[in-house]
N, C-alpha and C. Protein backbone atom coordinates (compact mmCIF):
# COMPACT_ATOMS: atom_id res chain seq x y z
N UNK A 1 -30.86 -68.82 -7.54
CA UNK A 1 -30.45 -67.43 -7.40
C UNK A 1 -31.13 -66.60 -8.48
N UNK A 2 -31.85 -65.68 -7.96
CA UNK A 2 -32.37 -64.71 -9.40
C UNK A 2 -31.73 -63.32 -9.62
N UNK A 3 -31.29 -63.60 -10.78
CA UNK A 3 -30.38 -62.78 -11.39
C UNK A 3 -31.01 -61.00 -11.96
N UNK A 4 -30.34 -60.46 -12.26
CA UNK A 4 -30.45 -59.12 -12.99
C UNK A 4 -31.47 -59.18 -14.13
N UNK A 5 -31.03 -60.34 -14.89
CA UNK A 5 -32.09 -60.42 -15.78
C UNK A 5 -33.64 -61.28 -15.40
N UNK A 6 -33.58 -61.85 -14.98
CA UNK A 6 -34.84 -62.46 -14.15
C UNK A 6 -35.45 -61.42 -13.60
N UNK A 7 -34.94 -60.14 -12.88
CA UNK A 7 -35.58 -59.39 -12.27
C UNK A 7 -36.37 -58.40 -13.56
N UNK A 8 -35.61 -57.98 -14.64
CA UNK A 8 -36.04 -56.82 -15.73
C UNK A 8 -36.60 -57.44 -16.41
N UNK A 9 -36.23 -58.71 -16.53
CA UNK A 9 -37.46 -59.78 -17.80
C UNK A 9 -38.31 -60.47 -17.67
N UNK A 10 -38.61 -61.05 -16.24
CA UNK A 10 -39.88 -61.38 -15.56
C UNK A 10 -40.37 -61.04 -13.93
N UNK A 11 -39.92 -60.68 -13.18
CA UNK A 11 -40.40 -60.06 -11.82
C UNK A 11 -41.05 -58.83 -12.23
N UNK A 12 -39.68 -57.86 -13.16
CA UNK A 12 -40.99 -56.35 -13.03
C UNK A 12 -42.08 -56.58 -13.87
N UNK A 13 -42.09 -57.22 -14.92
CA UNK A 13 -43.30 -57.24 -16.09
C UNK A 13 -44.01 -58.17 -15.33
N UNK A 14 -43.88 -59.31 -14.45
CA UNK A 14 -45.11 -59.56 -13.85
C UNK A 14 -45.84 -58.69 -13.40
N UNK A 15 -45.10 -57.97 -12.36
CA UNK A 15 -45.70 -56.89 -11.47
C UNK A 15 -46.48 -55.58 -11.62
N UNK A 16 -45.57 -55.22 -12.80
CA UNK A 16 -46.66 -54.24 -13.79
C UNK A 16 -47.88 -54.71 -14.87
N UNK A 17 -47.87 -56.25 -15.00
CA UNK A 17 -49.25 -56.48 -15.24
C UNK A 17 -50.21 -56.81 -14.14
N UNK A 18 -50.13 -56.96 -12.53
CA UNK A 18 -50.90 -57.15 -11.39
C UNK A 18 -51.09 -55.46 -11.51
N UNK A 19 -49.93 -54.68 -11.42
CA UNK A 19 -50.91 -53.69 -11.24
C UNK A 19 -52.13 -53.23 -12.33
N UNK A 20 -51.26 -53.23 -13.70
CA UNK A 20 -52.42 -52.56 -14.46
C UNK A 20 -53.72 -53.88 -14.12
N UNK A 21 -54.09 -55.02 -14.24
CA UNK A 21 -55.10 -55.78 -13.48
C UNK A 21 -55.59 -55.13 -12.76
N UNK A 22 -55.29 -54.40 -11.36
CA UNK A 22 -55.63 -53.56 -10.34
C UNK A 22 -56.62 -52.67 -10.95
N UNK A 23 -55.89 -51.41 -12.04
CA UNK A 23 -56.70 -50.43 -12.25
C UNK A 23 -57.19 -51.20 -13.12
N UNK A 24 -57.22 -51.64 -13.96
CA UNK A 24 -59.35 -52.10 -14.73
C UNK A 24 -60.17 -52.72 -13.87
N UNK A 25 -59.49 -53.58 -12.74
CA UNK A 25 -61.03 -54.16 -12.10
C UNK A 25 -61.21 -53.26 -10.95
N UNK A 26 -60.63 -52.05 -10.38
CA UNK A 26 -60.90 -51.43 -9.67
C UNK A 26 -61.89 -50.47 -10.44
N UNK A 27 -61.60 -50.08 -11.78
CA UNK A 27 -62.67 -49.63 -12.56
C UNK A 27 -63.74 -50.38 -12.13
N UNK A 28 -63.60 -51.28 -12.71
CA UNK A 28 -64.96 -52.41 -13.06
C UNK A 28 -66.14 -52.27 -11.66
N UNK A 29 -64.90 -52.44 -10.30
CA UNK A 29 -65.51 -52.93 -9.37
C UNK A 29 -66.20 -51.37 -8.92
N UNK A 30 -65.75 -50.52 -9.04
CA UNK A 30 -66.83 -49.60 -8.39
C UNK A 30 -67.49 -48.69 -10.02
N UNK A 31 -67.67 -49.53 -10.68
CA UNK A 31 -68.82 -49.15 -12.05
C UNK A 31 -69.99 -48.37 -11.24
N UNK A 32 -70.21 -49.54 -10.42
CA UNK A 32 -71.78 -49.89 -9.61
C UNK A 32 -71.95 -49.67 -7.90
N UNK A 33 -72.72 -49.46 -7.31
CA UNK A 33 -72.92 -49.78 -6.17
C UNK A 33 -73.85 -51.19 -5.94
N UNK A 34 -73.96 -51.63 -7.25
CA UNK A 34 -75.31 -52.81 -6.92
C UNK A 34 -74.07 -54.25 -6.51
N UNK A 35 -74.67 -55.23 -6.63
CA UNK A 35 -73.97 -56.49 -6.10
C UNK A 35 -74.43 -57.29 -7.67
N UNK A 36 -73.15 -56.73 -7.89
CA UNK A 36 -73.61 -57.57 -9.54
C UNK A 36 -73.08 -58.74 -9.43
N UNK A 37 -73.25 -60.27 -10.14
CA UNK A 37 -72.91 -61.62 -10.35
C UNK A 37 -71.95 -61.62 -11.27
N UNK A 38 -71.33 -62.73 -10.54
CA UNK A 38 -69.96 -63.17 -11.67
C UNK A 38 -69.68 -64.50 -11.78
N UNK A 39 -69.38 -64.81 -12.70
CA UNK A 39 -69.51 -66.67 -13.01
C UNK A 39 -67.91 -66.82 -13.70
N UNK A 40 -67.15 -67.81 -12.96
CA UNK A 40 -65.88 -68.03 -13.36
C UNK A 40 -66.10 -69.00 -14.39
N UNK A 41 -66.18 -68.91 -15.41
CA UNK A 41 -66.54 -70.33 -16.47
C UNK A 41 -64.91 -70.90 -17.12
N UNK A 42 -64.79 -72.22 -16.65
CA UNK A 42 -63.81 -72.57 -17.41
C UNK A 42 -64.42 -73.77 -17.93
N UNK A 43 -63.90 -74.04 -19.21
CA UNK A 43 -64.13 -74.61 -20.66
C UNK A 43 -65.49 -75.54 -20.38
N UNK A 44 -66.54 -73.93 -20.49
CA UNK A 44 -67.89 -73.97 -20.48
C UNK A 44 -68.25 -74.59 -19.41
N UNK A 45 -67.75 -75.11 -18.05
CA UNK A 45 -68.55 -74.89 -16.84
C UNK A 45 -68.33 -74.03 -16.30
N UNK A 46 -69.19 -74.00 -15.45
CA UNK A 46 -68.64 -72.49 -14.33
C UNK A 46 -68.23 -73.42 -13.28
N UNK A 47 -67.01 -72.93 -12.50
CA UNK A 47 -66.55 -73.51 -11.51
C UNK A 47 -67.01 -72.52 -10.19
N UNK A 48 -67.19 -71.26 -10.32
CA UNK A 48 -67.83 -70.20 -9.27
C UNK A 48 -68.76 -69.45 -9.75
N UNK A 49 -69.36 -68.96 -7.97
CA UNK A 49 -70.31 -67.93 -8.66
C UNK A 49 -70.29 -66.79 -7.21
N UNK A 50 -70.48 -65.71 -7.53
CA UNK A 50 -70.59 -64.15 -6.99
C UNK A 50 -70.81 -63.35 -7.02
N UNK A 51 -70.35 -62.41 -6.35
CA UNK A 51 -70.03 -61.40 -6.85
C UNK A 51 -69.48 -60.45 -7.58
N UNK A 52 -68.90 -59.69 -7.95
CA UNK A 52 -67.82 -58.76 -8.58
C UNK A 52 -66.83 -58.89 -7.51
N UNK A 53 -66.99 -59.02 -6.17
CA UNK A 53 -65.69 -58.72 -5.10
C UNK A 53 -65.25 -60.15 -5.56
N UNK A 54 -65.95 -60.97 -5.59
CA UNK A 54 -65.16 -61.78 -5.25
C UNK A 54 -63.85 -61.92 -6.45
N UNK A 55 -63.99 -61.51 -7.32
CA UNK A 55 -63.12 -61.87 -8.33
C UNK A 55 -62.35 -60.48 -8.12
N UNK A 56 -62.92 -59.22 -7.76
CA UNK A 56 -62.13 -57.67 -7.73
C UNK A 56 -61.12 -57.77 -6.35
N UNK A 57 -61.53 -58.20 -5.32
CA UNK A 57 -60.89 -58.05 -3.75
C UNK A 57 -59.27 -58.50 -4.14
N UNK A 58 -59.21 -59.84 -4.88
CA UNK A 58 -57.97 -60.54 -4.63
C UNK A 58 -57.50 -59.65 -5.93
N UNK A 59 -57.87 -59.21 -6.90
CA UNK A 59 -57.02 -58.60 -7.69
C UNK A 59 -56.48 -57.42 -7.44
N UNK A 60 -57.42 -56.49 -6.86
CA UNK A 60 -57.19 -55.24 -6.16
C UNK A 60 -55.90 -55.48 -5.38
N UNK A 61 -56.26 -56.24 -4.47
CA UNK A 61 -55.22 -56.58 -3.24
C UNK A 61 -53.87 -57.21 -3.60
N UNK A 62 -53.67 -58.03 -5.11
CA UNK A 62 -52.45 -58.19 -5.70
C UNK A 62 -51.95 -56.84 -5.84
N UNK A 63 -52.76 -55.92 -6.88
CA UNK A 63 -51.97 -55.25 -7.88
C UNK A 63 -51.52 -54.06 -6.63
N UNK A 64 -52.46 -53.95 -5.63
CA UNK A 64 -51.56 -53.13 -4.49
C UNK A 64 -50.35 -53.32 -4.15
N UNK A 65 -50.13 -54.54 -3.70
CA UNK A 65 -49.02 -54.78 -2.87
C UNK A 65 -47.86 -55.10 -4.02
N UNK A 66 -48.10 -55.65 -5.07
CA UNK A 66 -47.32 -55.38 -5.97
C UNK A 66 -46.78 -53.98 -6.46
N UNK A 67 -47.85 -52.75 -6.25
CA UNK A 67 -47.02 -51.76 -6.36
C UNK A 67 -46.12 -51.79 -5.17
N UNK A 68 -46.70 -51.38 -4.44
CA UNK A 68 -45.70 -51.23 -2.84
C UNK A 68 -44.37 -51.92 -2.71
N UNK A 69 -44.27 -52.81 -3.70
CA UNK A 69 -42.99 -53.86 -3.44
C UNK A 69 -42.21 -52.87 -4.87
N UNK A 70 -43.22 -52.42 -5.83
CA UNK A 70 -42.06 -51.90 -6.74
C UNK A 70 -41.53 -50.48 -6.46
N UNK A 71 -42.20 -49.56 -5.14
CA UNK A 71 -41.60 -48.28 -4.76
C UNK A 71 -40.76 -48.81 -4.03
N UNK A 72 -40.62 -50.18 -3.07
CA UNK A 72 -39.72 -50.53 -2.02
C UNK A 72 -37.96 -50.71 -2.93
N UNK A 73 -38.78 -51.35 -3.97
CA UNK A 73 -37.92 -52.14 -4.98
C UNK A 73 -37.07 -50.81 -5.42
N UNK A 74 -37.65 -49.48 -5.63
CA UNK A 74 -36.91 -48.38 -6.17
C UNK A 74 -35.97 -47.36 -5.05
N UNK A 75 -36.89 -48.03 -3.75
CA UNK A 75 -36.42 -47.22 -2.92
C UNK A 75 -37.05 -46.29 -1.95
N UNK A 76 -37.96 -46.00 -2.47
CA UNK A 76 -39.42 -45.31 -1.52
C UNK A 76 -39.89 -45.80 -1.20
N UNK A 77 -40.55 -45.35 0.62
CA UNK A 77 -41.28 -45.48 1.05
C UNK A 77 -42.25 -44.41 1.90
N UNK A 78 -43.25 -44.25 2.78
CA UNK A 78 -44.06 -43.56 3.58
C UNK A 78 -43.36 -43.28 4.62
N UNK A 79 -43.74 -42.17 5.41
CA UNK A 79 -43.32 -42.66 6.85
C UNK A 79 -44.85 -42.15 7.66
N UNK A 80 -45.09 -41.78 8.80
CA UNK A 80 -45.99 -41.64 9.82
C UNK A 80 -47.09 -40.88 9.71
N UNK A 81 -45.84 -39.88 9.02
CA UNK A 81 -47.15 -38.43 8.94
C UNK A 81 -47.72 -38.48 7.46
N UNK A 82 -47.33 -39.48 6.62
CA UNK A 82 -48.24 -39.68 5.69
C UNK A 82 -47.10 -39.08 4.22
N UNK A 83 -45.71 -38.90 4.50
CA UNK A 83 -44.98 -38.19 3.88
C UNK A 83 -44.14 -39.13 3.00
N UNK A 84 -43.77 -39.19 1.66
CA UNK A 84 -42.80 -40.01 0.72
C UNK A 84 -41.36 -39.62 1.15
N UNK A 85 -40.75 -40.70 1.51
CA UNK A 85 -39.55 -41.13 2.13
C UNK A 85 -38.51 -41.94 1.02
N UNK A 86 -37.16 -41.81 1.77
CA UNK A 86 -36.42 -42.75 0.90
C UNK A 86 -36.80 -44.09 2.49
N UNK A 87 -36.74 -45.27 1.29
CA UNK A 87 -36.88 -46.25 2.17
C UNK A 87 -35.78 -46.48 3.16
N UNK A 88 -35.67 -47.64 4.11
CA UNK A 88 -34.60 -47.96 4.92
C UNK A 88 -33.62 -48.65 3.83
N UNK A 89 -32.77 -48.77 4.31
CA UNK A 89 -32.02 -49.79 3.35
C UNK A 89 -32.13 -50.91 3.14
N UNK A 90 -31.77 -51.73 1.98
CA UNK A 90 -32.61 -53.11 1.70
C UNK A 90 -32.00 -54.39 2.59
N UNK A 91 -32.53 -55.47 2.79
CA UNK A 91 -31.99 -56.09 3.58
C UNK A 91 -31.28 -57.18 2.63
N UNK A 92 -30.12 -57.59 3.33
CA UNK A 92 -29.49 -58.28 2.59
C UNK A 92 -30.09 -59.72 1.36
N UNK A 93 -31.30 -59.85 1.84
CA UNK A 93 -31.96 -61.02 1.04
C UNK A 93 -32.64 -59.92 -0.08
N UNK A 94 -32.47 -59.18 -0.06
CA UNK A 94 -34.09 -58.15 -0.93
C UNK A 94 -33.78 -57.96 -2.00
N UNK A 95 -34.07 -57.78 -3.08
CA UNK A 95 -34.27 -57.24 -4.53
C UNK A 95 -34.39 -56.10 -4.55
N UNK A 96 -33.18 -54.87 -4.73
CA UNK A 96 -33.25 -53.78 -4.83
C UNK A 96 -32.56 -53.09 -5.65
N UNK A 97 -33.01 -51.77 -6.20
CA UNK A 97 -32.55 -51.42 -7.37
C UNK A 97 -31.07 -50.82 -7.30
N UNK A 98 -30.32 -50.82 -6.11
CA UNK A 98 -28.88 -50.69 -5.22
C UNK A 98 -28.20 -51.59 -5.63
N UNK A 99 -29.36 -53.09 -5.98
CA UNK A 99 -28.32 -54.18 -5.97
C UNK A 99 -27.97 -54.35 -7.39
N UNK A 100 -28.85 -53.40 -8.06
CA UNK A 100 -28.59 -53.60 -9.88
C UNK A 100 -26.98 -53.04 -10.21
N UNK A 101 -26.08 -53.30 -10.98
CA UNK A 101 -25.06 -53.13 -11.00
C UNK A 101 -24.71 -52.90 -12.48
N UNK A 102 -24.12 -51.98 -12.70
CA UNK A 102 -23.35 -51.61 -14.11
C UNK A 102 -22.15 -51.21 -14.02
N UNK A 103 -21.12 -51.93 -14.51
CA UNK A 103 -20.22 -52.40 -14.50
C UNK A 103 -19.34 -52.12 -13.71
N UNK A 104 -20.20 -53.02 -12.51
CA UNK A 104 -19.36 -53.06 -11.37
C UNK A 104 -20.19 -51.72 -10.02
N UNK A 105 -20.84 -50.88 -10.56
CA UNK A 105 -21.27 -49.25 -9.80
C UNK A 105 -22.79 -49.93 -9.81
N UNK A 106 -23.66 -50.02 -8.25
CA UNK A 106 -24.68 -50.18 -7.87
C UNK A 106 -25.51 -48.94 -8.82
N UNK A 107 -26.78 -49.22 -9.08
CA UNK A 107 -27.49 -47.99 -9.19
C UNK A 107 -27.93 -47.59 -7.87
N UNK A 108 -28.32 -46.18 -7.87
CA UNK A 108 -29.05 -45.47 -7.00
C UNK A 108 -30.38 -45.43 -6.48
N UNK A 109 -30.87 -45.62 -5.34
CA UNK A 109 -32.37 -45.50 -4.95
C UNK A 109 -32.98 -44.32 -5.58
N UNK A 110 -34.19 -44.38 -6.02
CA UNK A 110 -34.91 -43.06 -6.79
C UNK A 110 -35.61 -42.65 -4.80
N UNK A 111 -34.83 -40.81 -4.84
CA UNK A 111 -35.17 -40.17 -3.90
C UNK A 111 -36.60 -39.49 -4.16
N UNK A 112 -37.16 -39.09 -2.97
CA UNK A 112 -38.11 -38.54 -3.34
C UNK A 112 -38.75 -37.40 -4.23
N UNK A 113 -37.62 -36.66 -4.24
CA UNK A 113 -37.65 -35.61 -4.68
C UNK A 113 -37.67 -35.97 -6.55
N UNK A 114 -36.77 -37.29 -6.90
CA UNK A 114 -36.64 -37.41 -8.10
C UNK A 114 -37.89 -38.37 -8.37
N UNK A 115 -38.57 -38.91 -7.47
CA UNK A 115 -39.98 -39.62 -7.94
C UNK A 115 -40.88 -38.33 -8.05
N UNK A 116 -40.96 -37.35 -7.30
CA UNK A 116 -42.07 -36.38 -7.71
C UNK A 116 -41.73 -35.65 -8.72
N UNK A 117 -40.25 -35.42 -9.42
CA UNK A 117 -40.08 -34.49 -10.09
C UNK A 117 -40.43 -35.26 -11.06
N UNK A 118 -40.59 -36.29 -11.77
CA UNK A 118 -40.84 -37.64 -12.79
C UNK A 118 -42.21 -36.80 -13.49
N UNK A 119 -43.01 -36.83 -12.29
CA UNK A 119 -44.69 -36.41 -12.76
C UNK A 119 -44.66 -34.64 -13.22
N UNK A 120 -45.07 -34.70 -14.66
CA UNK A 120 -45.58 -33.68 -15.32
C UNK A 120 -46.76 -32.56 -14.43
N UNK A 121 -47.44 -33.02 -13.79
CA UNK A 121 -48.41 -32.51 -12.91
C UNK A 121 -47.50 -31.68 -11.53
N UNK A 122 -48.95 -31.40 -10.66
CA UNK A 122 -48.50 -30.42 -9.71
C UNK A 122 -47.38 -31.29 -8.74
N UNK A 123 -46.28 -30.94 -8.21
CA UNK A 123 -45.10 -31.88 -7.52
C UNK A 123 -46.33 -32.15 -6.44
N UNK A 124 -47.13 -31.66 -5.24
CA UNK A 124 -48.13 -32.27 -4.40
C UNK A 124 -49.09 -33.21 -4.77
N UNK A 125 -49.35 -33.17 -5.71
CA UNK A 125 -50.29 -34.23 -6.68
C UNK A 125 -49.16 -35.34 -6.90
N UNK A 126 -48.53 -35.72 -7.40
CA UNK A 126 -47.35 -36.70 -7.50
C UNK A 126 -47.14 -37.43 -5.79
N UNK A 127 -46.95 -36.15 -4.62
CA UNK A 127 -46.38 -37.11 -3.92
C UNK A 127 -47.56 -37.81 -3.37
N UNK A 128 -48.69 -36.77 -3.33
CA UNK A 128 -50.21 -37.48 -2.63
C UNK A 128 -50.28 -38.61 -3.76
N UNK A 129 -50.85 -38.95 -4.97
CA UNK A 129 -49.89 -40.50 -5.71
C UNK A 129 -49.54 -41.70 -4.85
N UNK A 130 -48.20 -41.27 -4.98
CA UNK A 130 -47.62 -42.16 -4.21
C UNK A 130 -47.34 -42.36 -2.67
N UNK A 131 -48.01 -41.59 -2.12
CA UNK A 131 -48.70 -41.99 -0.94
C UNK A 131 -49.52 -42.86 -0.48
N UNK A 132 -50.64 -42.53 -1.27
CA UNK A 132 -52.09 -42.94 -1.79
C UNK A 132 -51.28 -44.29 -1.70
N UNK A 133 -51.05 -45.14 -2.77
CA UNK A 133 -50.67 -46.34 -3.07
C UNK A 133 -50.01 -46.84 -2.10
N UNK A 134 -49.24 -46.14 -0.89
CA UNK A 134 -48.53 -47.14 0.12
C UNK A 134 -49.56 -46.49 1.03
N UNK A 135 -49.79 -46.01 1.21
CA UNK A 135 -50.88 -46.09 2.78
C UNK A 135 -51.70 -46.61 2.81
N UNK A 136 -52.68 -46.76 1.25
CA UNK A 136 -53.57 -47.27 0.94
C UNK A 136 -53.50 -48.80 1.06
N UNK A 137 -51.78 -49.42 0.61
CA UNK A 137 -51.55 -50.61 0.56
C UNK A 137 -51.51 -51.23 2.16
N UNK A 138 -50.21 -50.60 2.88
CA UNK A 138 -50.21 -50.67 4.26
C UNK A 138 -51.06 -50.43 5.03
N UNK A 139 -52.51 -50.12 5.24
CA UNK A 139 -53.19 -49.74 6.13
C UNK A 139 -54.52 -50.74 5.55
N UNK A 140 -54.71 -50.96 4.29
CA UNK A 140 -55.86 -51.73 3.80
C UNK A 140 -55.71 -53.19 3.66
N UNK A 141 -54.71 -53.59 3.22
CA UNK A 141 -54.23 -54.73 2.93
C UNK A 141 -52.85 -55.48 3.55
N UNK A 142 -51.99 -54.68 3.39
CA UNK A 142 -50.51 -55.39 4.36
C UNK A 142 -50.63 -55.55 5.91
N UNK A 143 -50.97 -54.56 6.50
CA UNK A 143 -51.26 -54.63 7.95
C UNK A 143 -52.87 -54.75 8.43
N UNK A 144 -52.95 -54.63 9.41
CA UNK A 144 -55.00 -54.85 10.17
C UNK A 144 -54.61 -53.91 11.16
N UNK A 145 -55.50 -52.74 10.31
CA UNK A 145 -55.20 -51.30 11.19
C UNK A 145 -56.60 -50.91 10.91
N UNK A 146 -56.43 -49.73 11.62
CA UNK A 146 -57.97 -48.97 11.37
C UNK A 146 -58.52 -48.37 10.37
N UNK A 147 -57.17 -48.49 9.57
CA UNK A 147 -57.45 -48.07 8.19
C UNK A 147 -57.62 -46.15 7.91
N UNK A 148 -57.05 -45.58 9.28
CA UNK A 148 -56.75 -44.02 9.03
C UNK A 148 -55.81 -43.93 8.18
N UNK A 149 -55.77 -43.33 7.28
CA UNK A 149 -54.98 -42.39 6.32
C UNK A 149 -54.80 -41.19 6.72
N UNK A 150 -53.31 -40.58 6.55
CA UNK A 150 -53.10 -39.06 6.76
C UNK A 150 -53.66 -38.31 5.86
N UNK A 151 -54.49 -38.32 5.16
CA UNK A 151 -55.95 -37.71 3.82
C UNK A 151 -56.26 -38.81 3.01
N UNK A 152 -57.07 -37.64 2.31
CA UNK A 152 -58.14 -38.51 1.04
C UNK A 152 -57.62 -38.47 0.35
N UNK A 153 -57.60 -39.51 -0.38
CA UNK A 153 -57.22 -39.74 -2.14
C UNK A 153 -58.40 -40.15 -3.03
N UNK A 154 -58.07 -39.70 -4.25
CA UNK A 154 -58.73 -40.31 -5.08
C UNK A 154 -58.42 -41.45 -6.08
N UNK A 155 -59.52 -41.62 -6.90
CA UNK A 155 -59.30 -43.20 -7.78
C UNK A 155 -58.03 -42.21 -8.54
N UNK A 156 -58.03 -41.28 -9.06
CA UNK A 156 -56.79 -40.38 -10.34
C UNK A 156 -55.71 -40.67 -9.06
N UNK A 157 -55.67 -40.61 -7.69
CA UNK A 157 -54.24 -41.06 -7.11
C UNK A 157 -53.33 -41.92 -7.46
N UNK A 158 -54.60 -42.88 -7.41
CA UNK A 158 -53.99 -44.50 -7.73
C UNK A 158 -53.40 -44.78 -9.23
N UNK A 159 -54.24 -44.13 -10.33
CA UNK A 159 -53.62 -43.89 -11.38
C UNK A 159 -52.88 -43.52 -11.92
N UNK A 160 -52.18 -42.52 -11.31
CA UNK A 160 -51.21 -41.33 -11.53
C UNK A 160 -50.17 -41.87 -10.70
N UNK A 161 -50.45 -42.64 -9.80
CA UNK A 161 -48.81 -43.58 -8.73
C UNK A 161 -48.97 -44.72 -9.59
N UNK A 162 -49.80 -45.44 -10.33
CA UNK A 162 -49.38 -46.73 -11.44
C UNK A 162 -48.35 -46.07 -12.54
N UNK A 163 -49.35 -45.17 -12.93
CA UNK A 163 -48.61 -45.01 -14.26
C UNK A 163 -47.33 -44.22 -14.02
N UNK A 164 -46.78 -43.79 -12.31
CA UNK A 164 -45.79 -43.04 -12.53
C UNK A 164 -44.58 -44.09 -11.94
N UNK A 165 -44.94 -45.48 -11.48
CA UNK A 165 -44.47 -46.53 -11.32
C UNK A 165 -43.20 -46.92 -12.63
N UNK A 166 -44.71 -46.88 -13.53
CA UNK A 166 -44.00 -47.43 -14.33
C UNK A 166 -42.42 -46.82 -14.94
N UNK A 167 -43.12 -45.17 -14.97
CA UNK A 167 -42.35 -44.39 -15.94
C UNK A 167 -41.23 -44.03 -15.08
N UNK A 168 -41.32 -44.49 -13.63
CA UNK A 168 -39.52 -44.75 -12.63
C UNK A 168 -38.82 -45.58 -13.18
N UNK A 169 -39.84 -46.85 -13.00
CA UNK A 169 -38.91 -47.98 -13.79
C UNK A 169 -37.98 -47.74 -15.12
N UNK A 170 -38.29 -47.28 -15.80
CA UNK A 170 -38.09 -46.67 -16.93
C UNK A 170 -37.05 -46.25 -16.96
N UNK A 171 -37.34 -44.78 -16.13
CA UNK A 171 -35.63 -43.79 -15.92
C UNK A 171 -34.75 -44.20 -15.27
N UNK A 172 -34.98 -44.86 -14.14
CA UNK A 172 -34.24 -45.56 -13.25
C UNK A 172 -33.57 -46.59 -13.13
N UNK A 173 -34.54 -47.28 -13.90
CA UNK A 173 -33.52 -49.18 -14.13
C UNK A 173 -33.73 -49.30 -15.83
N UNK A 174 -34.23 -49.33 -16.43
CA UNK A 174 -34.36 -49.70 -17.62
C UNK A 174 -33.44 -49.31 -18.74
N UNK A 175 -33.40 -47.70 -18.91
CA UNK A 175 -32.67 -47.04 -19.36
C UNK A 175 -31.33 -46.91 -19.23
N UNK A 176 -31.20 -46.86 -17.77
CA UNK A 176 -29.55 -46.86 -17.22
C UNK A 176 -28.97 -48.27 -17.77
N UNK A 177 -29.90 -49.37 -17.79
CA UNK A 177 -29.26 -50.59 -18.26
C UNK A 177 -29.15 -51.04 -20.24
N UNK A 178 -29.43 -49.39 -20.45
CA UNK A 178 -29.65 -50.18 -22.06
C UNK A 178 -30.93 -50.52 -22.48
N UNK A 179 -32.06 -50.93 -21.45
CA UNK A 179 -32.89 -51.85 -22.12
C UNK A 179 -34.44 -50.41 -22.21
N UNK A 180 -34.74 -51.32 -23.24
CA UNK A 180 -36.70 -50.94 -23.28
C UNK A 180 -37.09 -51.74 -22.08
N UNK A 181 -37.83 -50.68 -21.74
CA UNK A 181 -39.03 -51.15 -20.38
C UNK A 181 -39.85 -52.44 -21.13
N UNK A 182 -40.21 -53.39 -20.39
CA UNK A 182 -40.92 -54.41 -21.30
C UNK A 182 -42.28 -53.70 -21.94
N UNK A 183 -43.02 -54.27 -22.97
CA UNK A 183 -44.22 -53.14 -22.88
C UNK A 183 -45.22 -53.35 -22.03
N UNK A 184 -45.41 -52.18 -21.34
CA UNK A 184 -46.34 -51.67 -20.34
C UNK A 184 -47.78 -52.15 -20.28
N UNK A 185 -48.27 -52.96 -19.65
CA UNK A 185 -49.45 -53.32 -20.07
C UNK A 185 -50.41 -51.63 -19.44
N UNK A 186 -49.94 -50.74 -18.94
CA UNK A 186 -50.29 -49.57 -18.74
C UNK A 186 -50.59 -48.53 -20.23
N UNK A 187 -49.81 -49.26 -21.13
CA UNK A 187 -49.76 -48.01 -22.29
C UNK A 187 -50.63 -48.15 -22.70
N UNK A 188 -51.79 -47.27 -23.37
CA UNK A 188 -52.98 -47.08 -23.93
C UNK A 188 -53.91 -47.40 -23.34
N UNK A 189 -53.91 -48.04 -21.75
CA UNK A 189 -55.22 -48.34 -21.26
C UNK A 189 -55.60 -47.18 -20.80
């Protein structure tokens, strides 16, 4: 059974280090348009050799869906027209921040309105964010779709829905429970 603390002391700090992983090799990976080589060397052999995808694709594609599980985890989600939603409700097996409990009183799903109000920036910039990150996730990686998006985003989307990931977690579960957010492998990068 994984508990309250299992979830704040190792599920989210895994998850927020897949994502920050995400944004440096998504850096990394579009540095270039060339097909640069990559050599997995462990203790001085190389066990592979490639590309940059090959080592960027599977990290990219973690630190996505790892976000997507931590807006599900808060409570948001997308819906059709490309719009930030409160999610459905969690299913009885799920890890949700409903199921976090202080003493005795569930916490609350973070609504949409209180995930965009979070971001210092323009409230449309915030929700395009976190859009970006679930459409981007659901349409590129979770499902085999055509890969239409209801708009363009940019790489600052994806950045600005990590780092505003984090800073939910924060107001939302961390704080309400007493605790420091673990540290962010987001801070100072």
């Amino acid at each position: 059974m994984i508990t309250t603390q299992d979830v704040v002391e190792k599920w989210i700090p895994y998850r927020l280090q897949a994502i920050s992983t995400f944004l440096k090799i998504w850096k990394i990976a579009n540095e270039s348009p060339d097909q640069r080589k990559v050599e997995i060397v462990i203790d001085g052999k190389t066990r592979m050799q490639g590309n940059v995808a090959l080592i960027a694709n599977p990290m990219i594609e973690a630190g996505l869906i790892h976000a997507r599980a931590l807006l599900g985890f808060l409570g948001l989600s997308v819906d059709r027209q490309g719009r930030l939603v409160q999610a459905t409700p969690s299913r009885q097996d799920d890890i949700a921040i409903e199921k976090v409990m202080i003493e005795g009183i569930p916490l609350r799903r973070v609504t949409p309105e209180e995930a965009i109000r979070a971001y210092s920036g323009p409230p449309e910039e915030a929700e395009a964010a976190l859009v970006a990150i679930l459409e981007f996730t659901n349409k590129s990686v979770a499902h085999l779709t055509t890969g239409a998006l209801s708009r363009s985003y940019t790489e600052d989307h994806l950045e600005i829905a990590c780092r505003g990931i984090t800073e939910l977690l924060r107001g939302h579960l961390y704080e309400k429970l007493g605790m420091m957010i673990p540290d962010s492998p987001l801070a100072g990068s």
